[in-house]
PDB file of N, CA and C in Angstrom:
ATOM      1  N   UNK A   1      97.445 -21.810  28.458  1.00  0.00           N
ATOM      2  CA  UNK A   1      96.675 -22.975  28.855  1.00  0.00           C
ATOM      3  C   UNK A   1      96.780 -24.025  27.745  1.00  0.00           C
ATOM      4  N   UNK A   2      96.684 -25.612  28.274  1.00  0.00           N
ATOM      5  CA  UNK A   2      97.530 -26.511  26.809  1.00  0.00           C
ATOM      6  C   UNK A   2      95.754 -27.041  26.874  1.00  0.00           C
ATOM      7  N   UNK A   3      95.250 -26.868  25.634  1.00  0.00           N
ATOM      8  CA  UNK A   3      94.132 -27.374  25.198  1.00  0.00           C
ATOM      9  C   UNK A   3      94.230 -28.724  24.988  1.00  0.00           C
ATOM     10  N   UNK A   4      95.203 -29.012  24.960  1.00  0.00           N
ATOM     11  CA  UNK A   4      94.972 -30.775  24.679  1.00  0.00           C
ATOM     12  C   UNK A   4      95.244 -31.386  26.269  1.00  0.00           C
ATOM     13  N   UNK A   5      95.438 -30.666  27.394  1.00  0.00           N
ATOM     14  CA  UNK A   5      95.487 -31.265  28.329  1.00  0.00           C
ATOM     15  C   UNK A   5      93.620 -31.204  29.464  1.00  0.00           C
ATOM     16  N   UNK A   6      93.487 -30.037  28.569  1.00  0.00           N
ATOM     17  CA  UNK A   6      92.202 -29.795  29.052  1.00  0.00           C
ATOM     18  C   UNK A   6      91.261 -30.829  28.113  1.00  0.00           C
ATOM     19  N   UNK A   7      91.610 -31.171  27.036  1.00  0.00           N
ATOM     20  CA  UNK A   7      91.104 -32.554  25.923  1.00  0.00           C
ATOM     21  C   UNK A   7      91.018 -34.071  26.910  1.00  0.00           C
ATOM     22  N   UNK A   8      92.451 -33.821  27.313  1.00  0.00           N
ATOM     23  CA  UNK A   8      92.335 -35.574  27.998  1.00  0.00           C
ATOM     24  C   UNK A   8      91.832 -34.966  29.496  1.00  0.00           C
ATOM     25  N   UNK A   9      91.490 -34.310  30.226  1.00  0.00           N
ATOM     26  CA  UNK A   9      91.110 -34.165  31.549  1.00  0.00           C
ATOM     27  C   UNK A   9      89.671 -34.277  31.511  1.00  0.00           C
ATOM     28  N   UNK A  10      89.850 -33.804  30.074  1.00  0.00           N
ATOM     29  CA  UNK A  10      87.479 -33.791  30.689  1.00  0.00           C
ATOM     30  C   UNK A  10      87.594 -35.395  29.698  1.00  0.00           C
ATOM     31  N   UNK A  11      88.154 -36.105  29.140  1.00  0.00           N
ATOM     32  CA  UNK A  11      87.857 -37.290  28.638  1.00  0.00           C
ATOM     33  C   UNK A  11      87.736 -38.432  29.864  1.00  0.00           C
ATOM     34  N   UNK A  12      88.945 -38.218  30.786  1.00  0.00           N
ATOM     35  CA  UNK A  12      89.238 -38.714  32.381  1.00  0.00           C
ATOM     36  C   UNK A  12      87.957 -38.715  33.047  1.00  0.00           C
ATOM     37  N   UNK A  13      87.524 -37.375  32.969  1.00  0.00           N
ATOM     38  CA  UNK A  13      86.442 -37.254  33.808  1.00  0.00           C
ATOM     39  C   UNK A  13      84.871 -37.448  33.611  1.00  0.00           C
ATOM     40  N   UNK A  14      84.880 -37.156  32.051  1.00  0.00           N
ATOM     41  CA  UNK A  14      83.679 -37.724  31.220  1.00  0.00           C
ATOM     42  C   UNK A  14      83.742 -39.370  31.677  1.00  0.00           C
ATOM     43  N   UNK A  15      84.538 -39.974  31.419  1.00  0.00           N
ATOM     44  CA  UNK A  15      84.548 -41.554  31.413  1.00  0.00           C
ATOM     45  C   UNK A  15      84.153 -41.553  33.154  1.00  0.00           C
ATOM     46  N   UNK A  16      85.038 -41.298  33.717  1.00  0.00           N
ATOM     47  CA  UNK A  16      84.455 -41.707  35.276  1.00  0.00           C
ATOM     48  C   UNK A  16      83.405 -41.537  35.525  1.00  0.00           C
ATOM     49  N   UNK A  17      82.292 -40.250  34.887  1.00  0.00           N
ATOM     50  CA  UNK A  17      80.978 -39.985  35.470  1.00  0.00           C
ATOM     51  C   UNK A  17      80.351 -40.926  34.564  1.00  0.00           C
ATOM     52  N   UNK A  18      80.531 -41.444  33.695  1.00  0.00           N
ATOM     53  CA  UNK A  18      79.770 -42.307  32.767  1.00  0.00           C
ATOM     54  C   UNK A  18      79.990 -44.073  33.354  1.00  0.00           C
ATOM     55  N   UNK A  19      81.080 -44.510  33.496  1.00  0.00           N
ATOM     56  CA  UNK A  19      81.628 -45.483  33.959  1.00  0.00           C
ATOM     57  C   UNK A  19      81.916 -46.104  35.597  1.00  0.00           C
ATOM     58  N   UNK A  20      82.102 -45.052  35.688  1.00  0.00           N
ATOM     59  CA  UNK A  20      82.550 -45.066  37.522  1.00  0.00           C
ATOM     60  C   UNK A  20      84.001 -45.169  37.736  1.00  0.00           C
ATOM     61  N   UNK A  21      84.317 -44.833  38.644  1.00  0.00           N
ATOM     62  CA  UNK A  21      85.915 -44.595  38.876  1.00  0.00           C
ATOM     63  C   UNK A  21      86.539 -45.901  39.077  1.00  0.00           C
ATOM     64  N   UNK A  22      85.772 -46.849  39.472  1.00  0.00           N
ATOM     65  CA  UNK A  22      86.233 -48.192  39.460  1.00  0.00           C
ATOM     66  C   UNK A  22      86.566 -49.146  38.161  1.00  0.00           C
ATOM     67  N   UNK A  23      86.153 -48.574  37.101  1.00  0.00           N
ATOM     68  CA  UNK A  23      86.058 -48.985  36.124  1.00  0.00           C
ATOM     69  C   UNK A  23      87.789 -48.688  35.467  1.00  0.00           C
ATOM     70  N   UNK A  24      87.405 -50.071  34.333  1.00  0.00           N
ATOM     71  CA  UNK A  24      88.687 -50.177  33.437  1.00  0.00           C
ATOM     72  C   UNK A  24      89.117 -49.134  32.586  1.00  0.00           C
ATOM     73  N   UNK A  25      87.863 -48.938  32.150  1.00  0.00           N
ATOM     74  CA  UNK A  25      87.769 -47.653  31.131  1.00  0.00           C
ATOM     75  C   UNK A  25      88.503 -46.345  31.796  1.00  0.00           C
ATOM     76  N   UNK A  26      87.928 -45.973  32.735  1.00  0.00           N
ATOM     77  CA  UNK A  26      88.381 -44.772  33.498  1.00  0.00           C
ATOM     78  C   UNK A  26      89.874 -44.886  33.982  1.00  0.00           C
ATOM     79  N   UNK A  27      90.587 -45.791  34.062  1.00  0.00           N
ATOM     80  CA  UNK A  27      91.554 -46.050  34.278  1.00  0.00           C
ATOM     81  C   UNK A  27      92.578 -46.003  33.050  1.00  0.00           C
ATOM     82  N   UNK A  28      91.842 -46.670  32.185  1.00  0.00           N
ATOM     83  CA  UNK A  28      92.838 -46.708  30.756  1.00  0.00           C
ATOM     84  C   UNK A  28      92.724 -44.705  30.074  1.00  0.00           C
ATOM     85  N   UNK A  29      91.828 -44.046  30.592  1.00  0.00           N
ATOM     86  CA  UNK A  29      91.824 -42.674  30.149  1.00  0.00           C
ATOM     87  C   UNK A  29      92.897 -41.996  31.391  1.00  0.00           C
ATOM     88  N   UNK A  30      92.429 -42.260  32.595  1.00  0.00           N
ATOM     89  CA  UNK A  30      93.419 -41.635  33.303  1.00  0.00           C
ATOM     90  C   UNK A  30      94.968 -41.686  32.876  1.00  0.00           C
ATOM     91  N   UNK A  31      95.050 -43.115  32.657  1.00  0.00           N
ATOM     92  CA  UNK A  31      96.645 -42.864  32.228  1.00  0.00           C
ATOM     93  C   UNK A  31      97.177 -42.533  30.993  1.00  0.00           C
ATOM     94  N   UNK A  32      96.166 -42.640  30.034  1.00  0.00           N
ATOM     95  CA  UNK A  32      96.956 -41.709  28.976  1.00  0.00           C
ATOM     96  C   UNK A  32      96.479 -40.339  28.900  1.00  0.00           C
ATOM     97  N   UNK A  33      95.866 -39.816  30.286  1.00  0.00           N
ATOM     98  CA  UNK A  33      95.863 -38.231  30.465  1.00  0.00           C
ATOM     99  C   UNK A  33      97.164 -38.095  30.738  1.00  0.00           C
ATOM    100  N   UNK A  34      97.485 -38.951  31.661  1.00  0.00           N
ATOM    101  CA  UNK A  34      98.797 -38.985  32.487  1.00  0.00           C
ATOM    102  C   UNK A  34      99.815 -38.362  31.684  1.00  0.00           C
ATOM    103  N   UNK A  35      99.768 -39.837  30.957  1.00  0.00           N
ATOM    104  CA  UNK A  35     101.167 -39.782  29.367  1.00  0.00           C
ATOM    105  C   UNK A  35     100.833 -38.347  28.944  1.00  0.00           C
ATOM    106  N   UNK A  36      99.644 -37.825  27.960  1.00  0.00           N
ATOM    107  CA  UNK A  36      99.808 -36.624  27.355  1.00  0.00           C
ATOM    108  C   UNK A  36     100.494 -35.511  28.467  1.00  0.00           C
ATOM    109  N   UNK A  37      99.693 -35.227  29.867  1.00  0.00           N
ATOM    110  CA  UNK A  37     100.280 -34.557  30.119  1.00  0.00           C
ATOM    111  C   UNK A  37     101.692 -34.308  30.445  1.00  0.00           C
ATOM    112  N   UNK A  38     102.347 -35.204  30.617  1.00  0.00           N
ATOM    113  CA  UNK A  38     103.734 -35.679  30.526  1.00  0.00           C
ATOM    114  C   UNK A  38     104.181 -35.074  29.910  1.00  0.00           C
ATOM    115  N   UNK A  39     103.999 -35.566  28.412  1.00  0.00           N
ATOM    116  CA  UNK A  39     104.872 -35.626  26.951  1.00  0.00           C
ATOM    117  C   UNK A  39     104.321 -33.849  26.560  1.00  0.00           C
ATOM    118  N   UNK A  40     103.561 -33.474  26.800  1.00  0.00           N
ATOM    119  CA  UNK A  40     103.173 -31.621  26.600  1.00  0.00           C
ATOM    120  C   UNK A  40     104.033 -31.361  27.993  1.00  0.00           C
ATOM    121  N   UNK A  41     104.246 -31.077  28.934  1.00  0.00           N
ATOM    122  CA  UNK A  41     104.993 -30.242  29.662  1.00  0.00           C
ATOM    123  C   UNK A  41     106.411 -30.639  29.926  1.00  0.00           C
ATOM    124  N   UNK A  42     106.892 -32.159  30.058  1.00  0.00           N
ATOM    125  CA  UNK A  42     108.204 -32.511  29.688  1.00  0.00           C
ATOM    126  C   UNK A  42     108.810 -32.881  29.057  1.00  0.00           C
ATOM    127  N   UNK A  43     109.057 -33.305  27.613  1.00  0.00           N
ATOM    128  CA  UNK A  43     109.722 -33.890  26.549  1.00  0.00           C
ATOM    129  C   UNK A  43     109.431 -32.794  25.710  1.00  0.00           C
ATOM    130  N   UNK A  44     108.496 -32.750  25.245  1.00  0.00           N
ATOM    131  CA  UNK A  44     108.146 -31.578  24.311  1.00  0.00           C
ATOM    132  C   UNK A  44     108.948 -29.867  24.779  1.00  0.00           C
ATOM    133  N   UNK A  45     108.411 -29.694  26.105  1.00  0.00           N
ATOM    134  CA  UNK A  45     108.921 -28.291  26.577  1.00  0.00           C
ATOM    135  C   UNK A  45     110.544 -28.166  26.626  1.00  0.00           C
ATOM    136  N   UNK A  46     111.424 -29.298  26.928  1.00  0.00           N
ATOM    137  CA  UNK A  46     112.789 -29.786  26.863  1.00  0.00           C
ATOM    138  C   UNK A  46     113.114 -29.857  25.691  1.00  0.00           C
ATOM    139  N   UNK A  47     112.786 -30.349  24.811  1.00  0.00           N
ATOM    140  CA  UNK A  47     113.407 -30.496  23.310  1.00  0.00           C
ATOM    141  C   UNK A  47     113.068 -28.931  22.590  1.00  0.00           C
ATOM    142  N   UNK A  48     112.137 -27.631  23.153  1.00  0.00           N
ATOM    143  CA  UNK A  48     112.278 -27.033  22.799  1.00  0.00           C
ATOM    144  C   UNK A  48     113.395 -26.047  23.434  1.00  0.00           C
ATOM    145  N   UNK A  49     113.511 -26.721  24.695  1.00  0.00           N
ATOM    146  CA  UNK A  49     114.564 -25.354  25.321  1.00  0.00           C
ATOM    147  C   UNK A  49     115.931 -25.758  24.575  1.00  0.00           C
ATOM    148  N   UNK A  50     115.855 -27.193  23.837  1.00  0.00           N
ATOM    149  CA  UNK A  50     117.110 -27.811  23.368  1.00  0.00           C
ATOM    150  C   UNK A  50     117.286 -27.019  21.781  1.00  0.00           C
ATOM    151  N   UNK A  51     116.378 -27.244  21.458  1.00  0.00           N
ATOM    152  CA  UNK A  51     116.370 -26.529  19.905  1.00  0.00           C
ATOM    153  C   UNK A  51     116.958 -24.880  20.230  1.00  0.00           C
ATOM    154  N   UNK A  52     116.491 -23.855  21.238  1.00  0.00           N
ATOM    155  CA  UNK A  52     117.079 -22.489  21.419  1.00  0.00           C
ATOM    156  C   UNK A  52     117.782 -22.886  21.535  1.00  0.00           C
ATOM    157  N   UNK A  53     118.736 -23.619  22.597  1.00  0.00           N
ATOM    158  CA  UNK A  53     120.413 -23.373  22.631  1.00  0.00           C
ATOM    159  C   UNK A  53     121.104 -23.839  21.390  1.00  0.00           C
ATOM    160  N   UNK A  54     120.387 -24.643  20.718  1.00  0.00           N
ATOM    161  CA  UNK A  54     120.973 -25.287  19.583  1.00  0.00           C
ATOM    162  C   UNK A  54     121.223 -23.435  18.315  1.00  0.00           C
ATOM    163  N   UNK A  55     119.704 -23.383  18.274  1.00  0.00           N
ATOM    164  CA  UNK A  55     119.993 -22.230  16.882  1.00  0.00           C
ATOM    165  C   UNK A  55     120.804 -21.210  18.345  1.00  0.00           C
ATOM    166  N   UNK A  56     121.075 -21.134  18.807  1.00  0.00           N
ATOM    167  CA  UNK A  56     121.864 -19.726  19.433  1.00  0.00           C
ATOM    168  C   UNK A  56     123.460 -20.550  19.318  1.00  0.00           C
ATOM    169  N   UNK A  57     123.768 -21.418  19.106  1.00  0.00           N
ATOM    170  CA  UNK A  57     125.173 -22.342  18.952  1.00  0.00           C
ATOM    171  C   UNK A  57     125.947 -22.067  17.619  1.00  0.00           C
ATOM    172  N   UNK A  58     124.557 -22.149  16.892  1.00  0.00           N
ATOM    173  CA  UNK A  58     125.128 -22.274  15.004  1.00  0.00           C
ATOM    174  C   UNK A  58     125.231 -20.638  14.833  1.00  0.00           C
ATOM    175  N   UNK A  59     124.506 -20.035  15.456  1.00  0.00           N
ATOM    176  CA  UNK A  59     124.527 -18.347  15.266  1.00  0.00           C
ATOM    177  C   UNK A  59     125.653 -17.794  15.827  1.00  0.00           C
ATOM    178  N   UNK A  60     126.441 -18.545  16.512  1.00  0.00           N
ATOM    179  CA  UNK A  60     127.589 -18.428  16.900  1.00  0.00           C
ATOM    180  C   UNK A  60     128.876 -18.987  16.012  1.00  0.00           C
ATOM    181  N   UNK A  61     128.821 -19.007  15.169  1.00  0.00           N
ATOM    182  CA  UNK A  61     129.574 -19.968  14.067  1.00  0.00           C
ATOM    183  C   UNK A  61     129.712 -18.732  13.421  1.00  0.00           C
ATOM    184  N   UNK A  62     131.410 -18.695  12.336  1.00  0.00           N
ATOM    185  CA  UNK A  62     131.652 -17.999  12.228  1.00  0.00           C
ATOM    186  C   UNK A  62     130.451 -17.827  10.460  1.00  0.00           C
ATOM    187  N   UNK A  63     130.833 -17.099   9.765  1.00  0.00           N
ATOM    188  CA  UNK A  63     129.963 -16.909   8.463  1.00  0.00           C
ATOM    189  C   UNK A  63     130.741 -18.459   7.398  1.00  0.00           C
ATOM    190  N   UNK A  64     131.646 -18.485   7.253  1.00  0.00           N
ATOM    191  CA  UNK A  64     132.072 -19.308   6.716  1.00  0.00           C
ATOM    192  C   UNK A  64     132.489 -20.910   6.769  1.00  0.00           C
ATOM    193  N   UNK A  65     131.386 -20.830   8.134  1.00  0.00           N
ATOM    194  CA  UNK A  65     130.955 -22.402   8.359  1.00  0.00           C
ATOM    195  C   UNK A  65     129.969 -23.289   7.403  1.00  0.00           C
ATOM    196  N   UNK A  66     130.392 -24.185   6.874  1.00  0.00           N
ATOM    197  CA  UNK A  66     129.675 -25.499   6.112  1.00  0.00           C
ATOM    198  C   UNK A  66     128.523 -24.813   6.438  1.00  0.00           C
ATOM    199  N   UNK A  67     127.874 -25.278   7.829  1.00  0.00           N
ATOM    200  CA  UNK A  67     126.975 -25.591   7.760  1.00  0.00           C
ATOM    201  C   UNK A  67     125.998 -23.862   8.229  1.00  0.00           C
ATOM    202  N   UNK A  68     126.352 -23.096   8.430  1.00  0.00           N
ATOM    203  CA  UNK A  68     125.874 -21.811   8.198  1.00  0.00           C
ATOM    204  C   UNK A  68     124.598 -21.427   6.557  1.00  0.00           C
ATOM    205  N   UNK A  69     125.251 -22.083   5.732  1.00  0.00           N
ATOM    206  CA  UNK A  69     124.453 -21.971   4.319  1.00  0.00           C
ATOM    207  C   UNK A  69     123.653 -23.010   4.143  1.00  0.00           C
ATOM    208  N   UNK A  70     122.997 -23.586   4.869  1.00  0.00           N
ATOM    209  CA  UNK A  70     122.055 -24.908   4.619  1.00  0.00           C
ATOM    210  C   UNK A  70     121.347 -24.514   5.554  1.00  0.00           C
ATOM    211  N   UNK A  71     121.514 -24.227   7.113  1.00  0.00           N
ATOM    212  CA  UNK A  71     120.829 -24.318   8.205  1.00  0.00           C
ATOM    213  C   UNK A  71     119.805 -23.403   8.257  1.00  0.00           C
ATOM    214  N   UNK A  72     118.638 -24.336   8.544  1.00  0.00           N
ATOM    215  CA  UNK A  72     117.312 -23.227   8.851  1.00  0.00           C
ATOM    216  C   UNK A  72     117.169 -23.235  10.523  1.00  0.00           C
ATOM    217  N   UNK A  73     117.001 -22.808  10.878  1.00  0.00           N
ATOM    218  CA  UNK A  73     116.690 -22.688  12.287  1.00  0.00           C
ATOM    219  C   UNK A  73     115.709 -23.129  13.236  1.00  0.00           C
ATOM    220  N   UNK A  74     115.958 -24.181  14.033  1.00  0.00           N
ATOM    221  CA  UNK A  74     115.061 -24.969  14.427  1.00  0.00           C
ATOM    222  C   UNK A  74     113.501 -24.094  15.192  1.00  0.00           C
ATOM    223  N   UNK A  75     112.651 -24.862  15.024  1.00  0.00           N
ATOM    224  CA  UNK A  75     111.144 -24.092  16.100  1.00  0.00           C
ATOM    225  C   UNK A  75     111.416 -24.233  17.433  1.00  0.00           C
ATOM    226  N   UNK A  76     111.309 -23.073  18.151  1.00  0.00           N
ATOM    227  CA  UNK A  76     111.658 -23.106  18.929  1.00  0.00           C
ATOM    228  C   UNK A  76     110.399 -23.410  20.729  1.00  0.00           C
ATOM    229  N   UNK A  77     109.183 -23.006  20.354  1.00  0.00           N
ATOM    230  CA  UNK A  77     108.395 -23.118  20.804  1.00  0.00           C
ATOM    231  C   UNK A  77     107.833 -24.175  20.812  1.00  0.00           C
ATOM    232  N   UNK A  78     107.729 -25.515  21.534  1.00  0.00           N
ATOM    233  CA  UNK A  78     107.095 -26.417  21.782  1.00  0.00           C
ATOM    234  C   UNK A  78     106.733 -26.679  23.140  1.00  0.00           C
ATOM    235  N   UNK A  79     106.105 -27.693  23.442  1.00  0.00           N
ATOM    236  CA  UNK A  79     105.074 -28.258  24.435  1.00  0.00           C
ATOM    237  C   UNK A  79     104.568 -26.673  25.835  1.00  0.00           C
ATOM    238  N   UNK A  80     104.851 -26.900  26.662  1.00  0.00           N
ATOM    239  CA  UNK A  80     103.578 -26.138  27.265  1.00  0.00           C
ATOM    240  C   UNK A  80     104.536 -26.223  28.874  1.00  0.00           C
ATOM    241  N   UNK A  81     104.680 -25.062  29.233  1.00  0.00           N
ATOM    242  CA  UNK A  81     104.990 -25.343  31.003  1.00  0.00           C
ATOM    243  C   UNK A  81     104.270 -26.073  31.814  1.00  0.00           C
ATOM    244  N   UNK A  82     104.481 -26.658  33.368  1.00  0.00           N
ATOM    245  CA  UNK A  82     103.834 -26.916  33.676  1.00  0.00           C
ATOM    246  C   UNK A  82     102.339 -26.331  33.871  1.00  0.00           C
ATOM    247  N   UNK A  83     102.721 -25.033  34.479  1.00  0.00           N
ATOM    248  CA  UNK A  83     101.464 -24.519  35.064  1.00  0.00           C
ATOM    249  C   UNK A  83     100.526 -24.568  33.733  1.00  0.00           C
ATOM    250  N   UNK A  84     100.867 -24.026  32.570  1.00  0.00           N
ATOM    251  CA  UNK A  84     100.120 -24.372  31.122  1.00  0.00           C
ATOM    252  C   UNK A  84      99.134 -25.832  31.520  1.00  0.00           C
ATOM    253  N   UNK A  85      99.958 -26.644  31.347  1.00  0.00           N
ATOM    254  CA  UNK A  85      99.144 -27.442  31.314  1.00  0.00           C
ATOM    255  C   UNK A  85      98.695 -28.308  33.109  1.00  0.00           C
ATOM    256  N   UNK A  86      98.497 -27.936  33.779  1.00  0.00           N
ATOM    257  CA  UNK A  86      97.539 -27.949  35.109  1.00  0.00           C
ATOM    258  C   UNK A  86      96.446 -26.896  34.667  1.00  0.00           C
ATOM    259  N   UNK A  87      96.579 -25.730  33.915  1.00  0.00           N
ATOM    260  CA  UNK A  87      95.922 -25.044  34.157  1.00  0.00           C
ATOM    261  C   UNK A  87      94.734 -25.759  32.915  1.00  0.00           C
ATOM    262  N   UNK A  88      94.799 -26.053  32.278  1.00  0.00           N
ATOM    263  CA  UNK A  88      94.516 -26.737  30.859  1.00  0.00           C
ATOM    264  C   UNK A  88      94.012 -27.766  31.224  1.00  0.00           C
ATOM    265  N   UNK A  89      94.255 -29.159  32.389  1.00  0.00           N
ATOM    266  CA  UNK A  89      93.614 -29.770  32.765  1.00  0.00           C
ATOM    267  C   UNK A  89      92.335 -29.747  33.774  1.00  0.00           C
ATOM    268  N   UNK A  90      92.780 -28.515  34.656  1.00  0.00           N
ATOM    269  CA  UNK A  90      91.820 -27.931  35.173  1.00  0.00           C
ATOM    270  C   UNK A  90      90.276 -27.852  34.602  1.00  0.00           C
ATOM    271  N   UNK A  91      90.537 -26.599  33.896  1.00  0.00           N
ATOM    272  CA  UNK A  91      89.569 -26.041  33.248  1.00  0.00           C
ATOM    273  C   UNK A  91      88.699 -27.238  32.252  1.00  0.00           C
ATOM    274  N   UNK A  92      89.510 -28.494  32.144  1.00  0.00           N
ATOM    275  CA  UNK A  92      89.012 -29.290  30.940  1.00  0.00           C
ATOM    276  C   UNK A  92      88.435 -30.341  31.837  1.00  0.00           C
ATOM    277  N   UNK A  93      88.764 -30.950  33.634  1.00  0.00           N
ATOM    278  CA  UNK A  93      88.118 -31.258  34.101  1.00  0.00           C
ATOM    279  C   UNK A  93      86.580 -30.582  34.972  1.00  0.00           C
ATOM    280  N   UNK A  94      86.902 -29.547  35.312  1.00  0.00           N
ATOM    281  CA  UNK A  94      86.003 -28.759  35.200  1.00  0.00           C
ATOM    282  C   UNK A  94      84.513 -28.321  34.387  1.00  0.00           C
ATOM    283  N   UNK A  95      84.962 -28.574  33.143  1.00  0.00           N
ATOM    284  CA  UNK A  95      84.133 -28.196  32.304  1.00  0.00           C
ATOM    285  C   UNK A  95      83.035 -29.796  32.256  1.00  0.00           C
ATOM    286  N   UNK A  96      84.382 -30.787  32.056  1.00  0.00           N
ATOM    287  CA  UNK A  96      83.028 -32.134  31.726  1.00  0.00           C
ATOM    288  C   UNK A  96      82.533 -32.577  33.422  1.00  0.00           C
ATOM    289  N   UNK A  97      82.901 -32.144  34.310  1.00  0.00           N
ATOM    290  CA  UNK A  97      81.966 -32.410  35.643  1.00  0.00           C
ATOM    291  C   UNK A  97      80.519 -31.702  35.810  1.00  0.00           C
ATOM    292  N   UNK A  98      80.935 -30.533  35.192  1.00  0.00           N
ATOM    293  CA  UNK A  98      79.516 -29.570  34.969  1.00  0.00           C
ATOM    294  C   UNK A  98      78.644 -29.922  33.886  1.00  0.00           C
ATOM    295  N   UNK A  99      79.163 -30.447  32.748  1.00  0.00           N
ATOM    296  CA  UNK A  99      78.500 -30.765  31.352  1.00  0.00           C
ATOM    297  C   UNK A  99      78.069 -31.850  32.162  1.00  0.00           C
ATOM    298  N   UNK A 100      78.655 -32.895  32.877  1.00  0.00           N
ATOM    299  CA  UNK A 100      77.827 -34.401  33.120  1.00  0.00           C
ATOM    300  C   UNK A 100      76.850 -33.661  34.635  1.00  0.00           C
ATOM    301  N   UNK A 101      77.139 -33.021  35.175  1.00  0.00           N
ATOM    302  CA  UNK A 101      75.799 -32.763  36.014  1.00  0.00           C
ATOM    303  C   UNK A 101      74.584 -32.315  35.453  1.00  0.00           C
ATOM    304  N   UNK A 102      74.803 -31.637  34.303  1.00  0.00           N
ATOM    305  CA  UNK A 102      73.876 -30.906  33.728  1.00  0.00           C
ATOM    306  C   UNK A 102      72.686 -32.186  32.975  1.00  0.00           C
ATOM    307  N   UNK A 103      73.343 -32.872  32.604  1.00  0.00           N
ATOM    308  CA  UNK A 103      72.941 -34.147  31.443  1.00  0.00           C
ATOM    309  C   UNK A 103      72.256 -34.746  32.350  1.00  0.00           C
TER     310      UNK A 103
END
């Protein structure tokens, strides 16, 4: 589950129950829920599937490649699948609809 998508979903939804859905505010949060969730399940999750094929490329190099003795091996784990982060927005809209009923 991507905690920062569950971050901007209850911010989305905090602002609308505070603001109203008609509002500017709620609009300017919706879309940079949008963007984060974006940039956590596609750019981020892609540049990591790019980094594995990358260190599985150089590990393929013979021992006496240049660049074999310098290379550290890229991280390979970044951003979040989709379902990660739906599931992450979920739970994070979820949570501030109940916190603002409660209030």
């Amino acid at each position: 589950m991507s905690s920062l998508s569950a971050t901007v979903g209850s911010l989305a939804v905090a602002v609308g129950q505070r603001e109203g859905a008609d509002s500017s505010a709620f609009a300017l949060a919706l879309v940079f829920a949008a963007v984060v969730m974006y940039d956590a399940s596609g750019i981020r999750w892609h540049t990591g599937r790019q980094a594995a094929l990358l260190n599985q490329i150089v590990c393929e190099f013979p021992a006496e490649h240049p660049i074999i003795s310098t290379f550290r091996p890229l991280r390979e784990p970044l951003g979040h699948s989709p379902l990660q982060v739906f599931a992450g927005a979920l739970v994070g809209c979820a949570v501030a609809y109940f916190m603002g009923k409660s209030v």
